[in-house]
Protein backbone atom coordinates (compact mmCIF):
# COMPACT_ATOMS: atom_id res chain seq x y z
CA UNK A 1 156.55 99.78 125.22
CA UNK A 2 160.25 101.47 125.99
CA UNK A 3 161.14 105.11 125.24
CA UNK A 4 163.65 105.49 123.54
CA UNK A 5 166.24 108.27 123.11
CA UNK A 6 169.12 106.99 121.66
CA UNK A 7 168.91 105.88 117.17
CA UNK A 8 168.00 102.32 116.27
CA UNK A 9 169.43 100.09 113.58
CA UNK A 10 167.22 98.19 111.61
CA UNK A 11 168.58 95.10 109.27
CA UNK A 12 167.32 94.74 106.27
CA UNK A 13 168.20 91.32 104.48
CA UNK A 14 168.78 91.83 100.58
CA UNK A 15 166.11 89.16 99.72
CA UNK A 16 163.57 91.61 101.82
CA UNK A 17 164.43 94.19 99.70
CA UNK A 18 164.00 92.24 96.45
CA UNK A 19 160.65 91.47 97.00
CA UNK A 20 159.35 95.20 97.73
CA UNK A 21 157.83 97.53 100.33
CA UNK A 22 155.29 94.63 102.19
CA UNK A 23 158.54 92.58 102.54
CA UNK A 24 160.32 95.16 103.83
CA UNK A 25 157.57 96.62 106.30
CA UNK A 26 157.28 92.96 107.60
CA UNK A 27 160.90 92.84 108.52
CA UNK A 28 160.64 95.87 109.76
CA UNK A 29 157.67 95.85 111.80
CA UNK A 30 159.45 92.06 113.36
CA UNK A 31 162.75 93.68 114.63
CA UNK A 32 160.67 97.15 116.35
CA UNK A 33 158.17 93.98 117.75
CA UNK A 34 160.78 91.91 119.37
CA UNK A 35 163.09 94.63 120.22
CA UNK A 36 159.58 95.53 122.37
CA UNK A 37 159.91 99.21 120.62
CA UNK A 38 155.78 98.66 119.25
CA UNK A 39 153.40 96.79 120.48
CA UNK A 40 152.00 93.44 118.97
CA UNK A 41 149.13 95.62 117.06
CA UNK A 42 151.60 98.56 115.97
CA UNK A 43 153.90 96.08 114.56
CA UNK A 44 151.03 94.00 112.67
CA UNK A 45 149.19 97.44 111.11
CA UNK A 46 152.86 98.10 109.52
CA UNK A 47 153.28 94.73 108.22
CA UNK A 48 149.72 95.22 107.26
CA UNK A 49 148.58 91.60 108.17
CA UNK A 50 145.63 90.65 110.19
CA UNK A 51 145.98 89.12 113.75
CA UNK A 52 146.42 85.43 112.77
CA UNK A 53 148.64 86.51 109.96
CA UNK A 54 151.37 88.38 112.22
CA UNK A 55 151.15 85.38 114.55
CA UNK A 56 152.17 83.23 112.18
CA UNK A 57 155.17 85.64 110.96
CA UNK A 58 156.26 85.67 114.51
CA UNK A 59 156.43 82.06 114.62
CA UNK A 60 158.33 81.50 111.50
CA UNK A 61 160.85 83.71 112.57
CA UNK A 62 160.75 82.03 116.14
CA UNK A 63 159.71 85.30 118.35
CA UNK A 64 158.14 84.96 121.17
CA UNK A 65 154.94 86.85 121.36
CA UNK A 66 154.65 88.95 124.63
CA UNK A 67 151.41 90.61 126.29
CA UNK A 68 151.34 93.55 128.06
CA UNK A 69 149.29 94.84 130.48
CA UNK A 70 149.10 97.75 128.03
CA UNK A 71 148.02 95.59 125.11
CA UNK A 72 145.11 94.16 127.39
CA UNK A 73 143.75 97.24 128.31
CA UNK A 74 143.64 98.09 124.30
CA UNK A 75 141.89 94.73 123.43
CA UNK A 76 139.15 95.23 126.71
CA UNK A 77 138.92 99.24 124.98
CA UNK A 78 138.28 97.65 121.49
CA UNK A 79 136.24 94.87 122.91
CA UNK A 80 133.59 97.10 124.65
CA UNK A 81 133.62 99.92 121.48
CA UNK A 82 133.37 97.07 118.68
CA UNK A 83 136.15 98.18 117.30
CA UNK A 84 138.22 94.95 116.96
CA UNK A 85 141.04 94.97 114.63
CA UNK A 86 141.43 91.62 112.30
């Protein structure tokens, strides 16, 4: 994923922040995900949802999910040490 340097802004919608701290970590973990600042597994362990679950966030919010060659590498390295996150 990019380095960055420079601040980010984050939005944060008023009904996010009416419905609490998963809400908000959701919407937050979405913009850093499709602003490629973390990774699809970064961004789902701060929204704390399982694989499927993020997936589906994504998709309501109509962002595309992209695939690294960095992410692959991590899924081979949990795929040979059992470590798999859900």
């Amino acid at each position: 994923m990019s380095q960055f340097t420079e601040p980010i802004s984050l939005e944060i919608s008023p009904e996010s922040l009416s419905q609490g701290e998963l809400a908000i970590r959701q919407e937050i973990a979405i913009q850093l995900y499709s602003r490629e600042i973390f990774t699809f597994g970064q961004a789902r362990r701060l929204a704390n949802l399982s694989v499927w679950e993020f997936q589906q966030l994504l998709a309501q919010h109509k962002i595309p999910r992209h695939y690294s060659e960095i992410e692959l590498a991590e899924d081979i390295e949990s795929i040979k040490t059992g470590v798999w996150q859900s």
